[in-house]
C-alpha atoms as a PDB file:
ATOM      1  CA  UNK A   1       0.016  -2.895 -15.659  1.00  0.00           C
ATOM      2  CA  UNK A   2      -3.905  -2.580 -17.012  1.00  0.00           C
ATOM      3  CA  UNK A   3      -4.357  -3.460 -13.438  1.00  0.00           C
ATOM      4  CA  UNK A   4      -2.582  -0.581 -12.053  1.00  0.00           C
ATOM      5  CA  UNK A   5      -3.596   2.013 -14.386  1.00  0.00           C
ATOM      6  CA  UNK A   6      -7.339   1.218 -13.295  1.00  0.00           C
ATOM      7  CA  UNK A   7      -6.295   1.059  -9.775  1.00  0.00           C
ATOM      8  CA  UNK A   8      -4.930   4.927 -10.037  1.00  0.00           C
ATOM      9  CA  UNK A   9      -7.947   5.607 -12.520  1.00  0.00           C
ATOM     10  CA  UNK A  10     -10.299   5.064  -9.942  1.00  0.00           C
ATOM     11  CA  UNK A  11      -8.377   6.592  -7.045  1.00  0.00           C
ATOM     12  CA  UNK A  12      -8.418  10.070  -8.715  1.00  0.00           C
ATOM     13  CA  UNK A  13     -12.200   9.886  -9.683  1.00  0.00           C
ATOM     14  CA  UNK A  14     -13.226   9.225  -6.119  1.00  0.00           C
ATOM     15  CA  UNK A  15     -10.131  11.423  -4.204  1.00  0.00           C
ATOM     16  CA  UNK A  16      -9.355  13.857  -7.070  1.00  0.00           C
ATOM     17  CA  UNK A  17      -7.750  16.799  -5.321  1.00  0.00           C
ATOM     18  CA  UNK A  18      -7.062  15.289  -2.176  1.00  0.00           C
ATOM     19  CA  UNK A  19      -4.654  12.934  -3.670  1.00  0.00           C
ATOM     20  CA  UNK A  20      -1.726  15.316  -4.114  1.00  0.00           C
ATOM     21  CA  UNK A  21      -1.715  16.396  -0.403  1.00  0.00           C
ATOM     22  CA  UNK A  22      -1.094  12.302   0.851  1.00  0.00           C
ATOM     23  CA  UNK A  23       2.709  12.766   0.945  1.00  0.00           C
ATOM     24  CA  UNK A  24       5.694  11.744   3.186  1.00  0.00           C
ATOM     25  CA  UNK A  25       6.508  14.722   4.303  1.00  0.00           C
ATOM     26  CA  UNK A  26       2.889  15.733   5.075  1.00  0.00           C
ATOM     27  CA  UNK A  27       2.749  12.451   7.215  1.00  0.00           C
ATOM     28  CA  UNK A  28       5.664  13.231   9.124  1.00  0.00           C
ATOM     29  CA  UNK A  29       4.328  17.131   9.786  1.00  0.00           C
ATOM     30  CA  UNK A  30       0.756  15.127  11.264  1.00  0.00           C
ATOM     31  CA  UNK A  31       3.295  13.543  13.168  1.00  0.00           C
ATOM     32  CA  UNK A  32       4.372  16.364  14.523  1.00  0.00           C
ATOM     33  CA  UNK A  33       1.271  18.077  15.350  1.00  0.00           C
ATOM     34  CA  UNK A  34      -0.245  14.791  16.966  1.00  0.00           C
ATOM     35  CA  UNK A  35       3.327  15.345  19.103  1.00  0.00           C
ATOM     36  CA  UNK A  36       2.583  18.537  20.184  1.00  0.00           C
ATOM     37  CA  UNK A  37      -0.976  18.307  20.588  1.00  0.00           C
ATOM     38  CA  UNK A  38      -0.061  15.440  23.707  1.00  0.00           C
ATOM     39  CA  UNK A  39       2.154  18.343  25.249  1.00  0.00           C
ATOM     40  CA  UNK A  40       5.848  15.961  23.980  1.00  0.00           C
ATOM     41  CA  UNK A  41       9.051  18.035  23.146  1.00  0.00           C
ATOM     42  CA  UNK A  42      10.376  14.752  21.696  1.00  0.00           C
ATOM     43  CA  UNK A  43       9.340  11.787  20.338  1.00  0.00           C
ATOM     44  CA  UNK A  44      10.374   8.056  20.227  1.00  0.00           C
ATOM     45  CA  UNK A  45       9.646   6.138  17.170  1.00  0.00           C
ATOM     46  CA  UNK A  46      10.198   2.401  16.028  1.00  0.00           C
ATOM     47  CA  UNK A  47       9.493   1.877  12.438  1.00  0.00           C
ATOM     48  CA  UNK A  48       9.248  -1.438   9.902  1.00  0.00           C
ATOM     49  CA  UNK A  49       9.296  -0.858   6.173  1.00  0.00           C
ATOM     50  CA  UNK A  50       7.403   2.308   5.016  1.00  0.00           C
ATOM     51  CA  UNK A  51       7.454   3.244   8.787  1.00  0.00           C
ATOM     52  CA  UNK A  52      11.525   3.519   8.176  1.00  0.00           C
ATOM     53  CA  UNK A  53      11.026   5.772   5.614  1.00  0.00           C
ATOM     54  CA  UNK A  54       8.570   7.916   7.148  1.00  0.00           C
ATOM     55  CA  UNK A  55      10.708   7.903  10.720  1.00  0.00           C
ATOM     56  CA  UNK A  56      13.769   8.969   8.395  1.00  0.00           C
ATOM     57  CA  UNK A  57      11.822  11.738   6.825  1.00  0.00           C
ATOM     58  CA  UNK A  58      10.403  13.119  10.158  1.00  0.00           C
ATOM     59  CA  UNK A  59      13.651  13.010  11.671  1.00  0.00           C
ATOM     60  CA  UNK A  60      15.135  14.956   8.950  1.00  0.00           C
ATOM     61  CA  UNK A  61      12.115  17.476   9.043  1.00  0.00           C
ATOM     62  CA  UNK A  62      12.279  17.874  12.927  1.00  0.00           C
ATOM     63  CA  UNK A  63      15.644  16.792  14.341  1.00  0.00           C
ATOM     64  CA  UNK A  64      15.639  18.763  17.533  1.00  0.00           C
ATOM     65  CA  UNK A  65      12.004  17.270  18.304  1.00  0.00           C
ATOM     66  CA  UNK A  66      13.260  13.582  18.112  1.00  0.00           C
ATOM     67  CA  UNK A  67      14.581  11.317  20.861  1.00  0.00           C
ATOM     68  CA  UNK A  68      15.107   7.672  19.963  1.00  0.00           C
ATOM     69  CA  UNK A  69      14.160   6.281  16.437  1.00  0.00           C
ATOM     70  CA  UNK A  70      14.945   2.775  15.519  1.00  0.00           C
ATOM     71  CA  UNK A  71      14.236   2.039  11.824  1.00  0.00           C
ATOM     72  CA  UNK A  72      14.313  -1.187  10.895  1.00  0.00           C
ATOM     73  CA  UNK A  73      13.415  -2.911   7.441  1.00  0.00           C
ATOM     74  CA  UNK A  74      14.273   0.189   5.724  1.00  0.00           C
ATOM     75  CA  UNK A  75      13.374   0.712   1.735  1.00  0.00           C
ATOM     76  CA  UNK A  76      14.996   2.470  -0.722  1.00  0.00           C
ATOM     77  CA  UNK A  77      13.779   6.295  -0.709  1.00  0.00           C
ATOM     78  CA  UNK A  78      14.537   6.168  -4.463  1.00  0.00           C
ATOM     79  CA  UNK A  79      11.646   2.896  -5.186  1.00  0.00           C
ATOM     80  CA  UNK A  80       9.489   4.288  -2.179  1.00  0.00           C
ATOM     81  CA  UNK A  81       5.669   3.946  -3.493  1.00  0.00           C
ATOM     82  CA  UNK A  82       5.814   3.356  -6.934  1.00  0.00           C
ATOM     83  CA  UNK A  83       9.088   1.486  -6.860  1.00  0.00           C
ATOM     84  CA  UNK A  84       7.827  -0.664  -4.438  1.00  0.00           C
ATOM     85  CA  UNK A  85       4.646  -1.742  -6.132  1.00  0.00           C
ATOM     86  CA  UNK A  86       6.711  -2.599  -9.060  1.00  0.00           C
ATOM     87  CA  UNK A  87       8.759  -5.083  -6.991  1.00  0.00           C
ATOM     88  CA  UNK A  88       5.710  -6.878  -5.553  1.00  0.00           C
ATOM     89  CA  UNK A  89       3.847  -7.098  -8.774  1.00  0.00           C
ATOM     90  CA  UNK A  90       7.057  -9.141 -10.147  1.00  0.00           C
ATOM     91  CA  UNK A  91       7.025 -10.965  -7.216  1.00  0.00           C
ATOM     92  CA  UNK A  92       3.319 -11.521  -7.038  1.00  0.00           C
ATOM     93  CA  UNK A  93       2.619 -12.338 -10.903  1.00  0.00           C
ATOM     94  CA  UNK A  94       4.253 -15.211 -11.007  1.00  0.00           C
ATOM     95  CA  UNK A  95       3.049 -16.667  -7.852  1.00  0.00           C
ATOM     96  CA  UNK A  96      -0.432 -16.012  -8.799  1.00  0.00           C
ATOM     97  CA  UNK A  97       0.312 -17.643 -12.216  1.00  0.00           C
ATOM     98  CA  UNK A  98       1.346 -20.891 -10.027  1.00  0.00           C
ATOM     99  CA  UNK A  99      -2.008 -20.620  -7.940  1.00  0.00           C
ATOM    100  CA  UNK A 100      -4.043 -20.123 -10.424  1.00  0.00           C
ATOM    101  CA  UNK A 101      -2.617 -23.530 -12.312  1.00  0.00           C
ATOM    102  CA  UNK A 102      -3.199 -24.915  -9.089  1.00  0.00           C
ATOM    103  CA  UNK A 103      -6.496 -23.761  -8.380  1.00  0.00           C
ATOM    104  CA  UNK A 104      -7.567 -24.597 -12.085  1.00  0.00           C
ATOM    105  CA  UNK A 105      -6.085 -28.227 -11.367  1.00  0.00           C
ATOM    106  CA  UNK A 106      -8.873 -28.629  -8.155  1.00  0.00           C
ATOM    107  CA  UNK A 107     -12.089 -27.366  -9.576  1.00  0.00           C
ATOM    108  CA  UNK A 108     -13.818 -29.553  -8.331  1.00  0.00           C
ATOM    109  CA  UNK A 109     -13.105 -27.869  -4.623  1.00  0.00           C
ATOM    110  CA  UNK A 110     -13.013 -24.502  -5.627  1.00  0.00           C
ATOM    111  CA  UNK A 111     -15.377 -24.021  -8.792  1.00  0.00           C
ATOM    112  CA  UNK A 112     -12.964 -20.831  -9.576  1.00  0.00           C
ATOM    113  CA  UNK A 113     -12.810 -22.091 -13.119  1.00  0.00           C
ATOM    114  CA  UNK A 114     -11.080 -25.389 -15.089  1.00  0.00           C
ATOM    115  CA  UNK A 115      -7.908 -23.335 -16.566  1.00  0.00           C
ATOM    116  CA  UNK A 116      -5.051 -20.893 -15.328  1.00  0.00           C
ATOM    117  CA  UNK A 117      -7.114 -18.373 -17.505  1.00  0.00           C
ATOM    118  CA  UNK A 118     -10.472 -19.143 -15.858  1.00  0.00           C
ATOM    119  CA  UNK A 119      -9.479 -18.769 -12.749  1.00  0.00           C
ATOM    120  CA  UNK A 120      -7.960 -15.075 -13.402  1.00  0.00           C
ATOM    121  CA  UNK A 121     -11.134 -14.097 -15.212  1.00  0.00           C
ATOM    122  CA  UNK A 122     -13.062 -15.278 -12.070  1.00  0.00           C
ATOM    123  CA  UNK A 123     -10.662 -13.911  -9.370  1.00  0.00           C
ATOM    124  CA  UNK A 124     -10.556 -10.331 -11.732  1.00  0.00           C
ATOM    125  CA  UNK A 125     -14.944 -10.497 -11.559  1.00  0.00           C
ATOM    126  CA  UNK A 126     -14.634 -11.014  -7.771  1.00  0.00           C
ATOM    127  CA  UNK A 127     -12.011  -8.099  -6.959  1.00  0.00           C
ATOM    128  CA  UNK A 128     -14.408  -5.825  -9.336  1.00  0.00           C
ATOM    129  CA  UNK A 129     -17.644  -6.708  -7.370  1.00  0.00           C
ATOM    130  CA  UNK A 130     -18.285  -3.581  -5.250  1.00  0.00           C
ATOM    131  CA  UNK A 131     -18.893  -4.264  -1.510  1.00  0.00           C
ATOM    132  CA  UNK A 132     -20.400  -2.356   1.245  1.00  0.00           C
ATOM    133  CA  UNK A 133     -16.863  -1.809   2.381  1.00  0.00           C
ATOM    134  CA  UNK A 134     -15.257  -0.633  -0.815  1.00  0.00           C
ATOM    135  CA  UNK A 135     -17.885   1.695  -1.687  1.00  0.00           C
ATOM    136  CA  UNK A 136     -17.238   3.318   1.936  1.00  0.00           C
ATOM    137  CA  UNK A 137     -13.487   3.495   2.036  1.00  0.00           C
ATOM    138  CA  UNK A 138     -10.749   5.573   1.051  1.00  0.00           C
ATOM    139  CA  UNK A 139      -8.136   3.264   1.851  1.00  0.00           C
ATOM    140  CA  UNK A 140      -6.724   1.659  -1.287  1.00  0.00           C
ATOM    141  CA  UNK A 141      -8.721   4.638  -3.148  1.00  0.00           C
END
């Protein structure tokens, strides 16, 4: 959870304000000005995961401006975002634990450090580094 907590720290220091307007519903409302900016009364739509939940939404914004919507892969609306995350990071924790025994177990190839807890203090330096391409984007705050 520290991880999170400095993930959202540092997405409100560098978006601050902007952050509150990157909704659902203001995705689907783009999506409805990018329709009728190409001159469309209706659109089709196929969405996968988030992209069900966002098709949903639009289509119950703009029903009369929608023709044929397949949503597959759909989430739950009530874990959408923060839900979600919470059901990878239980998934992911434990795998990483089992890579990073495994990685500790093959220093010799890797160098990424000789225990479990090495290797997370090396792979939690590298994520940190800033990169030309971090520093530049928004994506992932």
């Amino acid at each position: 959870m520290k991880w999170a907590r400095t993930v959202a720290e540092k997405c409100d220091k560098k978006q601050g304000d902007k952050l509150r307007h990157v909704t659902t519903r203001n995705t689907a409302r783009d999506m409805d000005v990018i329709r009728a900016v190409l001159g469309e009364k209706k659109i089709s739509y196929l969405g996968y995961s988030y992209g069900t939940y966002l098709g949903a939404v639009y289509k119950q914004m703009f029903p009369k401006r929608t023709d044929r919507f397949v949503l597959g892969s759909a989430v739950d609306p009530a874990r959408v975002w923060r839900g979600m995350i919470q059901v990878r990071a239980e998934g992911a924790e434990p795998a990483f634990t089992r890579w990073a025994e495994w990685t500790a177990a093959r220093h010799a190839t890797y160098m990424l450090g000789r225990t479990p807890d090495a290797v997370r203090t090396t792979f939690s330096g590298l994520v940190a580094r800033p990169t030309a391409s971090r520093s530049t984007s928004t994506a992932g705050c």
